[in-house]
C-alpha atoms as a PDB file:
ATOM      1  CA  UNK A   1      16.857   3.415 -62.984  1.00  0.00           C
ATOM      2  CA  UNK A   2      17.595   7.055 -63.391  1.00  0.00           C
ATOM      3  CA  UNK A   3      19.297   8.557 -66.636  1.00  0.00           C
ATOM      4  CA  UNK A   4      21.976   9.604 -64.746  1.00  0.00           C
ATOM      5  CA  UNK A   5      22.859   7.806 -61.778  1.00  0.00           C
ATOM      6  CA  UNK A   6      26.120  10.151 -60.967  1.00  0.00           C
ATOM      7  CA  UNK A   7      23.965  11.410 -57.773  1.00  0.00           C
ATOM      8  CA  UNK A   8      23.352   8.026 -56.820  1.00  0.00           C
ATOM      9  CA  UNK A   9      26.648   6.758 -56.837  1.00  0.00           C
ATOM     10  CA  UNK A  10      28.211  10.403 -55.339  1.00  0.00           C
ATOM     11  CA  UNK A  11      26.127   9.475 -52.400  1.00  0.00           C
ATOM     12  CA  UNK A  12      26.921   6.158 -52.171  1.00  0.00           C
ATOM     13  CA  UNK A  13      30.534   6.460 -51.964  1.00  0.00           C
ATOM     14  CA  UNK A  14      30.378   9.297 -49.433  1.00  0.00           C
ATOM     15  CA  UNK A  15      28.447   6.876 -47.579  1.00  0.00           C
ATOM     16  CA  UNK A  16      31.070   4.514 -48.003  1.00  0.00           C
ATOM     17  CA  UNK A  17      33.640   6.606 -46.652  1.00  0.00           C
ATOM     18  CA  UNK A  18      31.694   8.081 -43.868  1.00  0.00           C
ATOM     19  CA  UNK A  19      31.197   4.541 -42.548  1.00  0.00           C
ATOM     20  CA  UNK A  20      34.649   3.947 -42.898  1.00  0.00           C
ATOM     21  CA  UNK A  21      36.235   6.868 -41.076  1.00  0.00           C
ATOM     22  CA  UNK A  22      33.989   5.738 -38.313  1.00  0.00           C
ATOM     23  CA  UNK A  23      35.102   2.303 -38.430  1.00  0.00           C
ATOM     24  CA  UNK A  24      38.288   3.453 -37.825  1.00  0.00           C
ATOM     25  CA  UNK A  25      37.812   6.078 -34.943  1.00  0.00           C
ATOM     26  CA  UNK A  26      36.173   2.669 -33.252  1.00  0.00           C
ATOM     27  CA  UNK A  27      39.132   1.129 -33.960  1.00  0.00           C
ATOM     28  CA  UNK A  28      41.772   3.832 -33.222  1.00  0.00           C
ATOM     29  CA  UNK A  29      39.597   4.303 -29.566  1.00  0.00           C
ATOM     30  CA  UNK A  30      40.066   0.162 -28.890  1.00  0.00           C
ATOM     31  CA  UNK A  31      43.423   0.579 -29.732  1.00  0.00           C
ATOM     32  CA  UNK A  32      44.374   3.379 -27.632  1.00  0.00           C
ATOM     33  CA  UNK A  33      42.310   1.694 -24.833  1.00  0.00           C
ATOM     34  CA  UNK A  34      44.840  -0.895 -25.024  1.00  0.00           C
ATOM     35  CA  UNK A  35      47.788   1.474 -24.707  1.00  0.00           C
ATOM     36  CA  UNK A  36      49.443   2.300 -28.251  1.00  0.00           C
ATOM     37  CA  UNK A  37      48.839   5.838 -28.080  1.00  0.00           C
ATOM     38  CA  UNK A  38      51.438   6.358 -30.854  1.00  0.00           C
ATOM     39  CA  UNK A  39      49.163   4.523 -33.294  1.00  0.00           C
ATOM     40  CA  UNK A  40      46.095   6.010 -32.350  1.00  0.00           C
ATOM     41  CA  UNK A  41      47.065   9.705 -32.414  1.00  0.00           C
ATOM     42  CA  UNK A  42      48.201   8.610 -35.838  1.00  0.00           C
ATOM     43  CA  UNK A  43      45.236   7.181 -36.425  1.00  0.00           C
ATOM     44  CA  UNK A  44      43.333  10.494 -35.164  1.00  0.00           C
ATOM     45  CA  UNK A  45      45.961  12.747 -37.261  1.00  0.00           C
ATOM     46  CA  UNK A  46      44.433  10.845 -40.685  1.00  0.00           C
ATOM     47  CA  UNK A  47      40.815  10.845 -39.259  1.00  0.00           C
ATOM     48  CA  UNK A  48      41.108  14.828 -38.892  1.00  0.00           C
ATOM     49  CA  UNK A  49      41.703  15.416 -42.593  1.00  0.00           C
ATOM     50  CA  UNK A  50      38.822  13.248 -43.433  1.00  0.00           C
ATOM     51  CA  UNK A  51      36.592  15.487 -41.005  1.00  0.00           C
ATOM     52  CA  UNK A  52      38.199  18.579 -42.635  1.00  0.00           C
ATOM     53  CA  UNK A  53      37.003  17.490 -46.134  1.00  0.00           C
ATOM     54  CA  UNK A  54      33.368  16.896 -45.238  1.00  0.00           C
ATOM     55  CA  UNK A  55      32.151  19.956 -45.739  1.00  0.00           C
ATOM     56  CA  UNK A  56      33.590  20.425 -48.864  1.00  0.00           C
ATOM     57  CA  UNK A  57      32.527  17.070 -50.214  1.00  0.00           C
ATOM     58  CA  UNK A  58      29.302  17.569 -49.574  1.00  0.00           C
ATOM     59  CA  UNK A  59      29.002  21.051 -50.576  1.00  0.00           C
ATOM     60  CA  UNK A  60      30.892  20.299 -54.046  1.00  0.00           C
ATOM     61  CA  UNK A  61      28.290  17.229 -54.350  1.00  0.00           C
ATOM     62  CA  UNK A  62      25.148  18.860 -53.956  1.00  0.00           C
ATOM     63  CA  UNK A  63      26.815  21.592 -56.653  1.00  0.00           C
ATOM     64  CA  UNK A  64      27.109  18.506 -58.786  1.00  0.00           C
ATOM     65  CA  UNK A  65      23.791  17.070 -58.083  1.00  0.00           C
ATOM     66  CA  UNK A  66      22.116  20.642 -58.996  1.00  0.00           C
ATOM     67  CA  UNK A  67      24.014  20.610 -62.334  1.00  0.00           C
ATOM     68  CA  UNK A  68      23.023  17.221 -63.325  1.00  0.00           C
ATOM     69  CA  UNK A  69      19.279  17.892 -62.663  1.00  0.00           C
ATOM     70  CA  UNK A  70      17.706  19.461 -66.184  1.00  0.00           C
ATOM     71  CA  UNK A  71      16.230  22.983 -65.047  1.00  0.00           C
ATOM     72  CA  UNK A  72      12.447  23.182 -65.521  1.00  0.00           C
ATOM     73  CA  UNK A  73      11.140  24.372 -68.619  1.00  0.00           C
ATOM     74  CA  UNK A  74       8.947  27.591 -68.722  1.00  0.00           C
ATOM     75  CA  UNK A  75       5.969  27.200 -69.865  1.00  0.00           C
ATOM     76  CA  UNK A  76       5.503  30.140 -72.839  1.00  0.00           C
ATOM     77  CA  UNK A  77       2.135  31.118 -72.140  1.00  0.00           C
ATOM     78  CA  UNK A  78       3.445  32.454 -68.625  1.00  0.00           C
END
């Protein structure tokens, strides 16, 4: 096991919630196949703020990930 498994687990729940939010846009399609478009443009409303954070989340995890990896040490005869 790593020392620090923050990365790990950072990717692991985005995972998580990736799945989910797709999950749900299955869900929010059957359902609006079916006629409640009330509940699926909800549905769709809530999906669109998880697409809007994506980009963020992953940018702010890979800053995470950088700062959790030690930096190399320099070798002093270089």
């Amino acid at each position: 096991m790593p020392d620090d498994p923050s990365p790990a687990l950072l990717y692991r729940i985005n995972q998580n919630i990736t799945a989910l939010g797709s999950a749900v846009e299955e869900i929010g399609i059957w359902i609006d196949q079916r006629g409640s478009t009330e509940t699926s443009s909800r549905i769709n409303a809530h999906l669109q703020v998880l697409e809007g954070n994506t980009d963020a989340i992953a940018e702010l995890m890979a800053d995470l990930i950088a700062r959790l990896r030690p930096e190399k040490e320099e070798d002093p005869e270089d």
